[in-house]
PDB file of N, CA and C in Angstrom:
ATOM      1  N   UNK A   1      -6.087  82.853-117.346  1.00  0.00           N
ATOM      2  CA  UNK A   1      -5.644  82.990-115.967  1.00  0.00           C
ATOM      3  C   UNK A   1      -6.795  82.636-115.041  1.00  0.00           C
ATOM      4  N   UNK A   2      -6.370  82.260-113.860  1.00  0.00           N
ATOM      5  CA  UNK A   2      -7.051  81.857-113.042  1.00  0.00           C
ATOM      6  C   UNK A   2      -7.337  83.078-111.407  1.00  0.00           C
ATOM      7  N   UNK A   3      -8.282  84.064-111.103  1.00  0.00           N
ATOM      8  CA  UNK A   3      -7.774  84.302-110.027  1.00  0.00           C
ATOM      9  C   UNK A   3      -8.567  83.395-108.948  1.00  0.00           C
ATOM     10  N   UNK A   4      -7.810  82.588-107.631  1.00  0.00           N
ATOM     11  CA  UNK A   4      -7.929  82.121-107.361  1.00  0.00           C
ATOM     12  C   UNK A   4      -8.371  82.237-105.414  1.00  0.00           C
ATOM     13  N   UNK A   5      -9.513  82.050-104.904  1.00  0.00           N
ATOM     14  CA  UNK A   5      -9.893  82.372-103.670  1.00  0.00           C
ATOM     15  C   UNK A   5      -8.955  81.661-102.690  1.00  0.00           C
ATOM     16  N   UNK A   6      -8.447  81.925-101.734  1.00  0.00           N
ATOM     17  CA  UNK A   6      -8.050  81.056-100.376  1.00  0.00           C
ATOM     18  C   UNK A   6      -8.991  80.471 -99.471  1.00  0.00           C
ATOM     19  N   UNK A   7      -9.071  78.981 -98.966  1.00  0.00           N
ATOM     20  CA  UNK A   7      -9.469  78.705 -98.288  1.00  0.00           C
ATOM     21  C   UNK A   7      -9.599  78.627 -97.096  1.00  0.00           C
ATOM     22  N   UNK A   8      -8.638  79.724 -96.533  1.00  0.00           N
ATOM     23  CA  UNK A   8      -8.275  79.762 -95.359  1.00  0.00           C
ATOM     24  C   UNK A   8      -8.753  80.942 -94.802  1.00  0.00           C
ATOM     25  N   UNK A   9     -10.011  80.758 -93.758  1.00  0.00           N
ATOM     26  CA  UNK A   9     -10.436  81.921 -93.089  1.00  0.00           C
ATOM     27  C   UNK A   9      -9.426  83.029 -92.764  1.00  0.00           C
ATOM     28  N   UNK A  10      -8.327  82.603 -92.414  1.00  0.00           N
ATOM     29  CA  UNK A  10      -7.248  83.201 -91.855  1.00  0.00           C
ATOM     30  C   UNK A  10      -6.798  84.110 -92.890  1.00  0.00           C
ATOM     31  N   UNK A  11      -6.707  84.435 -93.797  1.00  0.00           N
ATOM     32  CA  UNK A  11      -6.164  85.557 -94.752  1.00  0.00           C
ATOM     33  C   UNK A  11      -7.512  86.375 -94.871  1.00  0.00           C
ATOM     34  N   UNK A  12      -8.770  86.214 -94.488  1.00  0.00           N
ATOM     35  CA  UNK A  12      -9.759  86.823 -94.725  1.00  0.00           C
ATOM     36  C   UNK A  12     -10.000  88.007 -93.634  1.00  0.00           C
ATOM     37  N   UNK A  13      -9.424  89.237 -93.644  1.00  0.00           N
ATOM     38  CA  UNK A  13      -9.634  90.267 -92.326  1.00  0.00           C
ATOM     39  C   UNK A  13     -11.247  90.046 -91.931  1.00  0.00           C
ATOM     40  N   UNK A  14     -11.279  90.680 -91.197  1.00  0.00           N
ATOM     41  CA  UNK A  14     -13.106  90.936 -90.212  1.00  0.00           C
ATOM     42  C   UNK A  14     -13.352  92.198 -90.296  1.00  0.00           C
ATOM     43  N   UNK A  15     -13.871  92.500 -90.805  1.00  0.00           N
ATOM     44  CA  UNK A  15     -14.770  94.260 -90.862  1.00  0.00           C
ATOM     45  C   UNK A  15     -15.765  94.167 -90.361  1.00  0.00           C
ATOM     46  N   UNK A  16     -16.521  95.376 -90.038  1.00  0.00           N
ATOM     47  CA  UNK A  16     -17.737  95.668 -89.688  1.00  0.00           C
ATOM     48  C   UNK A  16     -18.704  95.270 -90.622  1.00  0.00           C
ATOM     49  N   UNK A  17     -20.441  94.476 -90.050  1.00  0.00           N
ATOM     50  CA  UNK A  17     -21.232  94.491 -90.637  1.00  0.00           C
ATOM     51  C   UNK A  17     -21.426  95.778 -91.240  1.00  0.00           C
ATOM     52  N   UNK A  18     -21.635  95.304 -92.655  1.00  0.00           N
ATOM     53  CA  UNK A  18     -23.058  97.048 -92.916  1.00  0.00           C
ATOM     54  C   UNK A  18     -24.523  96.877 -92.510  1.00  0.00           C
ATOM     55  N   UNK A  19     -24.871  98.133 -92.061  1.00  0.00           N
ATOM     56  CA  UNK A  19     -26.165  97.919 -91.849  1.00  0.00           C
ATOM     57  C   UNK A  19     -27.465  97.086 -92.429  1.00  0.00           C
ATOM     58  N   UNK A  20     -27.363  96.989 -93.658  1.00  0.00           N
ATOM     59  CA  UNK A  20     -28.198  96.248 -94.509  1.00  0.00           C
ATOM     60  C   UNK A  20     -28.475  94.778 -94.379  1.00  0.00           C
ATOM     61  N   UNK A  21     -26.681  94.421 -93.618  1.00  0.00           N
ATOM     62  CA  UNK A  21     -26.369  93.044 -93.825  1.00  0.00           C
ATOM     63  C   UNK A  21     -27.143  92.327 -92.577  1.00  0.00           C
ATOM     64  N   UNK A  22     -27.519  93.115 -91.427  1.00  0.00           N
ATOM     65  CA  UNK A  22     -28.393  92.497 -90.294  1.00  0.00           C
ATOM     66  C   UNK A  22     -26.824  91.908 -89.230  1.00  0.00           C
ATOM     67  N   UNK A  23     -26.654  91.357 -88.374  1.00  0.00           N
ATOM     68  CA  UNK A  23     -25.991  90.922 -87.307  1.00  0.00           C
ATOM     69  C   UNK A  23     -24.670  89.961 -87.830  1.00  0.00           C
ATOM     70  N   UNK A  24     -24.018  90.381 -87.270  1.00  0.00           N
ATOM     71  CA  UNK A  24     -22.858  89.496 -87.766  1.00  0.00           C
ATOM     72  C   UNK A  24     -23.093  87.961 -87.789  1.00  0.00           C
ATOM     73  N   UNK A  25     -22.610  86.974 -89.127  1.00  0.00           N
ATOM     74  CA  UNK A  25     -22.811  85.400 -88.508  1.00  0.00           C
ATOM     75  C   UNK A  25     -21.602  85.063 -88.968  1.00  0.00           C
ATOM     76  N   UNK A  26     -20.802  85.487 -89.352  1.00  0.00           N
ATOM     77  CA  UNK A  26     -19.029  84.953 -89.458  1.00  0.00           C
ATOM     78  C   UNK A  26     -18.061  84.654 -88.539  1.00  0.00           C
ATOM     79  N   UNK A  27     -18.291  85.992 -87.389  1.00  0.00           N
ATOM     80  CA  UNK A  27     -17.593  85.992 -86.182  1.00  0.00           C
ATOM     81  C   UNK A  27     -17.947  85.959 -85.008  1.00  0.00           C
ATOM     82  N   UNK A  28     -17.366  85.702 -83.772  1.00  0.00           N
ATOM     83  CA  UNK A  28     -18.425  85.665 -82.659  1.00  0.00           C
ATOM     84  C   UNK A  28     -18.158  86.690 -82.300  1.00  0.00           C
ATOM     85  N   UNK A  29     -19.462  87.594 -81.720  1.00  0.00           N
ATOM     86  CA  UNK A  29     -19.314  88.737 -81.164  1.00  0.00           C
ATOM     87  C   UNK A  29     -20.253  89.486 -82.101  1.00  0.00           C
ATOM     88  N   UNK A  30     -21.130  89.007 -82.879  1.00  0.00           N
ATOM     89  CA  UNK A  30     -21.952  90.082 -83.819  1.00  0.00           C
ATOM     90  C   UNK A  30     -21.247  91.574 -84.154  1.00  0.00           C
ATOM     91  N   UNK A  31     -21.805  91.779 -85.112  1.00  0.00           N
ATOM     92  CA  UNK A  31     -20.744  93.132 -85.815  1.00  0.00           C
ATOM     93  C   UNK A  31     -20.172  92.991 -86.433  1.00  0.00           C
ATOM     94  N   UNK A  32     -19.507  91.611 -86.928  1.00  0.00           N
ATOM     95  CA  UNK A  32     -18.040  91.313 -87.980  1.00  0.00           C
ATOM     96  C   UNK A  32     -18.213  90.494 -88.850  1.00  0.00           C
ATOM     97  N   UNK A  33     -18.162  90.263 -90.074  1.00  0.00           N
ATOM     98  CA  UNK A  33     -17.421  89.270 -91.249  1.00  0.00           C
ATOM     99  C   UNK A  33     -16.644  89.371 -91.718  1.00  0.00           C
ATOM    100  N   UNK A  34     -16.447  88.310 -92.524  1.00  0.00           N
ATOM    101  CA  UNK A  34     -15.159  88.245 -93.375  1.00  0.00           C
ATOM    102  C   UNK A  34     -15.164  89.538 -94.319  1.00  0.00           C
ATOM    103  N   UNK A  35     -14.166  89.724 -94.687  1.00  0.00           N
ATOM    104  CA  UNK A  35     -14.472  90.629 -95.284  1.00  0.00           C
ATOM    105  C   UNK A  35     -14.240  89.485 -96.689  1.00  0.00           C
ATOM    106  N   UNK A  36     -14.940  90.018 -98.228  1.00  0.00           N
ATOM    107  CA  UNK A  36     -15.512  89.495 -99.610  1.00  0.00           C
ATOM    108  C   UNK A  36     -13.708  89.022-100.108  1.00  0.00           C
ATOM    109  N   UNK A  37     -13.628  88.391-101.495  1.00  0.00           N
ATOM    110  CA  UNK A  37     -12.773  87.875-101.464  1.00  0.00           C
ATOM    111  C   UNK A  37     -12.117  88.755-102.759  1.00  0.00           C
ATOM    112  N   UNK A  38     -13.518  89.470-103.202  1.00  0.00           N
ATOM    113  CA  UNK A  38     -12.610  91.099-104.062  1.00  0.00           C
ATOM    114  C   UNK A  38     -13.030  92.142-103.319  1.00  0.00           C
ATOM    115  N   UNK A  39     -12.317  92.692-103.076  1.00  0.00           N
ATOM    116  CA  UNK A  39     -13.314  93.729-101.957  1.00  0.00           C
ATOM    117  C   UNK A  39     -12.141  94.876-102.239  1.00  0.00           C
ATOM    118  N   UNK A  40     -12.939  96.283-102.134  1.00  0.00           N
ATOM    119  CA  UNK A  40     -12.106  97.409-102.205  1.00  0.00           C
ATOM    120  C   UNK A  40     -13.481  98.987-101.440  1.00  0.00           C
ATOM    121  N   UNK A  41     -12.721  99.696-100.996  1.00  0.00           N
ATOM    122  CA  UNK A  41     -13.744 100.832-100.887  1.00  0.00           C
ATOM    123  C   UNK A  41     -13.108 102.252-101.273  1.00  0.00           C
ATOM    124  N   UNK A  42     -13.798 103.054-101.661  1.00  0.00           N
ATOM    125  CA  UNK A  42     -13.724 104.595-102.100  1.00  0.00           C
ATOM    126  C   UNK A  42     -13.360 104.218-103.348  1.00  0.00           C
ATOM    127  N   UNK A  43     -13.517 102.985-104.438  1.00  0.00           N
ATOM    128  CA  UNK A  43     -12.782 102.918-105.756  1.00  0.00           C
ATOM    129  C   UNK A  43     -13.272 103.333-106.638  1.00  0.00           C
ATOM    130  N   UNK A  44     -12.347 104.069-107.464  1.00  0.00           N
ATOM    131  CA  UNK A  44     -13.825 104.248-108.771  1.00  0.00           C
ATOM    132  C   UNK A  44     -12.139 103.852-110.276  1.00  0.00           C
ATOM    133  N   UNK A  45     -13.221 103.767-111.151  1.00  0.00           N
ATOM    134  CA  UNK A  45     -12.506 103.258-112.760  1.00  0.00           C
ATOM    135  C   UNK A  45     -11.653 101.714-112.316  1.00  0.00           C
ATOM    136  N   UNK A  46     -12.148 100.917-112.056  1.00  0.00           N
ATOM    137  CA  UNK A  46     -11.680  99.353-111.953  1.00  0.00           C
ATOM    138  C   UNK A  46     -12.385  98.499-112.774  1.00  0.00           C
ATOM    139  N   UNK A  47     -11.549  98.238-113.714  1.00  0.00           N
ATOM    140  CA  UNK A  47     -12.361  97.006-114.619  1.00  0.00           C
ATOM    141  C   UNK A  47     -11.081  95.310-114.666  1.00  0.00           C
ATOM    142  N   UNK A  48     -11.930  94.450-114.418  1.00  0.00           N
ATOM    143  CA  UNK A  48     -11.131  93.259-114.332  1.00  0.00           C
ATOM    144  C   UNK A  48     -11.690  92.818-115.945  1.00  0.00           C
ATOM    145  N   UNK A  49     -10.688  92.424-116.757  1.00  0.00           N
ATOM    146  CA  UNK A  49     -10.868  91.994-118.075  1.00  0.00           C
ATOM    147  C   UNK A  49     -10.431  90.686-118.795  1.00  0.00           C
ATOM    148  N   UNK A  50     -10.661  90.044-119.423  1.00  0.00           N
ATOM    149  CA  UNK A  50     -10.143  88.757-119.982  1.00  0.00           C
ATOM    150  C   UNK A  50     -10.936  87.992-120.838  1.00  0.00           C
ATOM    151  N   UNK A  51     -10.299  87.595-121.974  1.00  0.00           N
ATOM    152  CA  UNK A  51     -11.128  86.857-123.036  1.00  0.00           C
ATOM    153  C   UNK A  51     -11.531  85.562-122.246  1.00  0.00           C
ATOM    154  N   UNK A  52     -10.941  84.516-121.325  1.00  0.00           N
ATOM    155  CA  UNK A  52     -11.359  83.633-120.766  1.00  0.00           C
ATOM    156  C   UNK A  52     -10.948  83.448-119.590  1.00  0.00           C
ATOM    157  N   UNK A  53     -10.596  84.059-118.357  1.00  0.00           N
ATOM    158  CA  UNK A  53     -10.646  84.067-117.039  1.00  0.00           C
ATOM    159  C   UNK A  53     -11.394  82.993-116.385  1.00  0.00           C
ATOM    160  N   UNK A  54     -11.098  82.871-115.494  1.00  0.00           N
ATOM    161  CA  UNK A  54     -12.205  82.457-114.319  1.00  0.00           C
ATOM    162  C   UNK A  54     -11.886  83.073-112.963  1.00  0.00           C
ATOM    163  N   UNK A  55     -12.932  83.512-112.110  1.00  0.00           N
ATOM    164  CA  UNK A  55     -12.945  83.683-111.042  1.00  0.00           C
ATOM    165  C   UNK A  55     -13.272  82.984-110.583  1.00  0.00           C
ATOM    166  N   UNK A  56     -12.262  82.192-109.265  1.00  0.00           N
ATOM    167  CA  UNK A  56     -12.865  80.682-108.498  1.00  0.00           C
ATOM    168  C   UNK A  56     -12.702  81.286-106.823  1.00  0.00           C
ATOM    169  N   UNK A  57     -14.025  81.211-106.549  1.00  0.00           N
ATOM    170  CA  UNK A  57     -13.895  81.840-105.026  1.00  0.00           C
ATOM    171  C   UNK A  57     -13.535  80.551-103.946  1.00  0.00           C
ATOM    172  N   UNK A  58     -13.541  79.128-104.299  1.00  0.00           N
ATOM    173  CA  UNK A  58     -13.893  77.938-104.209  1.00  0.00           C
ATOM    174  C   UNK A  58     -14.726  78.172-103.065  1.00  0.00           C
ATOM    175  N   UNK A  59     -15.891  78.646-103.531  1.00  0.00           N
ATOM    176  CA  UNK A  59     -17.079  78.640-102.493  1.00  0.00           C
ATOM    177  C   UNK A  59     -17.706  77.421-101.529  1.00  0.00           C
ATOM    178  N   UNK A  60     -17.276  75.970-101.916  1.00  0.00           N
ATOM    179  CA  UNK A  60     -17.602  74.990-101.195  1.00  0.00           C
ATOM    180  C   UNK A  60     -17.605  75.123-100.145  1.00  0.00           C
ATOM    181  N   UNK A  61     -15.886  75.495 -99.704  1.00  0.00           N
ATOM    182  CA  UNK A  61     -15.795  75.025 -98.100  1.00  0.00           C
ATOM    183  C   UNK A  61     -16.298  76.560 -97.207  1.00  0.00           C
ATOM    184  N   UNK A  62     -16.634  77.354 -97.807  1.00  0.00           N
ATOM    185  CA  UNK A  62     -17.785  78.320 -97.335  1.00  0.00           C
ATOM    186  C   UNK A  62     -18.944  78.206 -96.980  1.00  0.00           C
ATOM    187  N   UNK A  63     -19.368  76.961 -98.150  1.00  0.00           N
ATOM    188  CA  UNK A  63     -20.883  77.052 -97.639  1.00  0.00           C
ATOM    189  C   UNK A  63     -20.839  76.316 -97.133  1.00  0.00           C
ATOM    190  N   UNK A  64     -19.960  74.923 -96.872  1.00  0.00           N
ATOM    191  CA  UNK A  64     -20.052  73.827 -95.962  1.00  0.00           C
ATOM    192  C   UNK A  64     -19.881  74.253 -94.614  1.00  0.00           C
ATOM    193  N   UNK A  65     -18.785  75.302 -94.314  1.00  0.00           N
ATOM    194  CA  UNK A  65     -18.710  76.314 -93.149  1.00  0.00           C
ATOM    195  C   UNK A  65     -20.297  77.245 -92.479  1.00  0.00           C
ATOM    196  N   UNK A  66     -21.017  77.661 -93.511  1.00  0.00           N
ATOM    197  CA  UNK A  66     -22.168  78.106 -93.296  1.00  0.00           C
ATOM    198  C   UNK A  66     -23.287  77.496 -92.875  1.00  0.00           C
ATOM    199  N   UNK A  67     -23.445  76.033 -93.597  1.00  0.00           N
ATOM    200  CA  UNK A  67     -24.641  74.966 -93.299  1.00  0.00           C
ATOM    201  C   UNK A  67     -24.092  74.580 -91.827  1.00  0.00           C
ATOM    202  N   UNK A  68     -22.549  74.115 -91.262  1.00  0.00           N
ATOM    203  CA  UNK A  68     -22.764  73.533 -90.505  1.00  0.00           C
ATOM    204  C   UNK A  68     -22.373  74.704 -89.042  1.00  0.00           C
ATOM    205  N   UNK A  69     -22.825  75.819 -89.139  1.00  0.00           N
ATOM    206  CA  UNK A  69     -22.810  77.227 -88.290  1.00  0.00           C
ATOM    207  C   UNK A  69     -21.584  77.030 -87.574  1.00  0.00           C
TER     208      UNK A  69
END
């Protein structure tokens, strides 16, 4: 199986920076990013498993989004 990332900013909500992360650079208005493309909070006992998976975030048009600000 494949799980597979969207390329579309648009399914990606905006949360609050965490502190660690320094100033928002996703959204305008500092304070916000995307939020991650597995993302969960308060979780505990989650294991993702598979003899041959892939996780494809298709990170390209992210970072091509990132280089060109």
């Amino acid at each position: 199986a494949v799980i597979l990332a969207s390329q579309d900013e648009n399914e990606f909500p905006l949360i609050p920076v965490l502190p660690s992360y320094g100033r928002g650079r996703d959204a305008p208005g500092d304070g916000f990013r995307y939020s991650s493309f597995i993302f969960g909070t308060n979780l505990t006992d989650v294991i993702v498993t598979g003899a041959n998976g892939t996780i494809d975030g298709q990170g390209e048009t992210w970072w091509t989004k990132f280089k060109n600000n």
